[in-house]
C-alpha atoms as a PDB file:
ATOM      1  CA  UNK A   1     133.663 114.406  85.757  1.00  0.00           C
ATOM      2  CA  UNK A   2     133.725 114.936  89.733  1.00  0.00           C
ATOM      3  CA  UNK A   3     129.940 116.777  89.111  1.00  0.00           C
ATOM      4  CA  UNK A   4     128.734 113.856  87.219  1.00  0.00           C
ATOM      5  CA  UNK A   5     129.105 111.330  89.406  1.00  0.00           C
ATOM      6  CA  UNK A   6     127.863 113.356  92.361  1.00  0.00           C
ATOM      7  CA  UNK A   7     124.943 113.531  90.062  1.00  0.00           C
ATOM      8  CA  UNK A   8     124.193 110.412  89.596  1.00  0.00           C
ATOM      9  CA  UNK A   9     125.266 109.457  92.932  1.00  0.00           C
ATOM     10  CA  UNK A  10     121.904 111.532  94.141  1.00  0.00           C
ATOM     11  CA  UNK A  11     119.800 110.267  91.853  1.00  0.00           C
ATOM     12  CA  UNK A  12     119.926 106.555  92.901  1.00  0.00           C
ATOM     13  CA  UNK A  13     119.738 107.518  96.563  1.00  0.00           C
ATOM     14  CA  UNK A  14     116.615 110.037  94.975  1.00  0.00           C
ATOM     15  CA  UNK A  15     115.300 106.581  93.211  1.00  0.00           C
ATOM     16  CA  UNK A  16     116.469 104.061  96.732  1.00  0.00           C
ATOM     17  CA  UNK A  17     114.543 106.594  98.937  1.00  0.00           C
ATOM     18  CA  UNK A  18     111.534 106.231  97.136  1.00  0.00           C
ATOM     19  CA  UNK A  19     111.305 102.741  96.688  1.00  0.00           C
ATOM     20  CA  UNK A  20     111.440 102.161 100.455  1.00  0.00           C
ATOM     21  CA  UNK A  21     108.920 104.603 100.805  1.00  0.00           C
ATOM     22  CA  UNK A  22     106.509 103.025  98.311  1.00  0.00           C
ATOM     23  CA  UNK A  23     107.664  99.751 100.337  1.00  0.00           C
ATOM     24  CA  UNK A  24     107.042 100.668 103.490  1.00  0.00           C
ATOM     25  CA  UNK A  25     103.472 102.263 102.308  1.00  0.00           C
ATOM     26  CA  UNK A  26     102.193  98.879 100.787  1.00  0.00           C
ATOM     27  CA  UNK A  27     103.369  96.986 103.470  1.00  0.00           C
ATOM     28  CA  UNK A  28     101.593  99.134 106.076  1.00  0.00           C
ATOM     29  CA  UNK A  29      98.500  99.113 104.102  1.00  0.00           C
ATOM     30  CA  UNK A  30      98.642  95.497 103.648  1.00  0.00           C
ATOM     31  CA  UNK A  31      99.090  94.772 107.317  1.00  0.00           C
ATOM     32  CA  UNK A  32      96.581  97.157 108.355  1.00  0.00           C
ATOM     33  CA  UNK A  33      94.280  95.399 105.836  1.00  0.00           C
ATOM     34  CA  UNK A  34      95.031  91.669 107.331  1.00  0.00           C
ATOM     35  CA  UNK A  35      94.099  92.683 110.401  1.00  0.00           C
ATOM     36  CA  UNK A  36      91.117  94.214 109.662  1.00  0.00           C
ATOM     37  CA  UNK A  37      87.957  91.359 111.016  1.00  0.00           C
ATOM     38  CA  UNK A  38      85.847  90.960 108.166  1.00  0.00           C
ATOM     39  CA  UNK A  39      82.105  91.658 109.168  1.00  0.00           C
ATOM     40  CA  UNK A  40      80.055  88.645 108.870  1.00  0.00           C
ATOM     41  CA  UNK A  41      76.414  88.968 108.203  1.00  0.00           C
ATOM     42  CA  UNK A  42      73.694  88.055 109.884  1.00  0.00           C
ATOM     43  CA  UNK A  43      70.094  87.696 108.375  1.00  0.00           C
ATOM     44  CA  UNK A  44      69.138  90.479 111.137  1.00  0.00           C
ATOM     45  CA  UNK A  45      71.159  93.542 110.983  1.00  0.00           C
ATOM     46  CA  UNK A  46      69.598  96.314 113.354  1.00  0.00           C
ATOM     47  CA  UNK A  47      71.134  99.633 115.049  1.00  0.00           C
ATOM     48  CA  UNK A  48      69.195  98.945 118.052  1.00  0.00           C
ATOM     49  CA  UNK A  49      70.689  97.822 121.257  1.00  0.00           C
ATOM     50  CA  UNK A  50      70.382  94.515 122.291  1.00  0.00           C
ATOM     51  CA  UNK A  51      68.650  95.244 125.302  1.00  0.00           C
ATOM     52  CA  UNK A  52      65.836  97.711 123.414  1.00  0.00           C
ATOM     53  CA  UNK A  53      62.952  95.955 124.050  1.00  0.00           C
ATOM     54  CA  UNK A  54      59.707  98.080 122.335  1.00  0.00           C
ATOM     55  CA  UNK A  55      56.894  98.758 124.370  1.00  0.00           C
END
């Protein structure tokens, strides 16, 4: 009966472990997410430097 428990004893801290993992992987993609600055658009989007001036 001693083996069963141990048993079972592992598998919740198997199953505890990977809830804080999932957890801690949402929350870090959420917060990463949040603090991402959403681009706003402008009516002219160019690669060119703002000093390029063509001849």
């Amino acid at each position: 009966m001693d083996m069963r428990e141990d048993r079972l004893l592992a598998l919740v801290g198997l199953l505890i472990a990977g809830l804080i993992t999932v957890v801690v992987l949402f929350t870090l993609t959420w917060l990463s997410d949040v603090r991402r600055i959403p681009a706003q658009p402008s009516s002219q989007q160019t690669c060119l430097p703002e000093n390029y001036h063509p001849s």
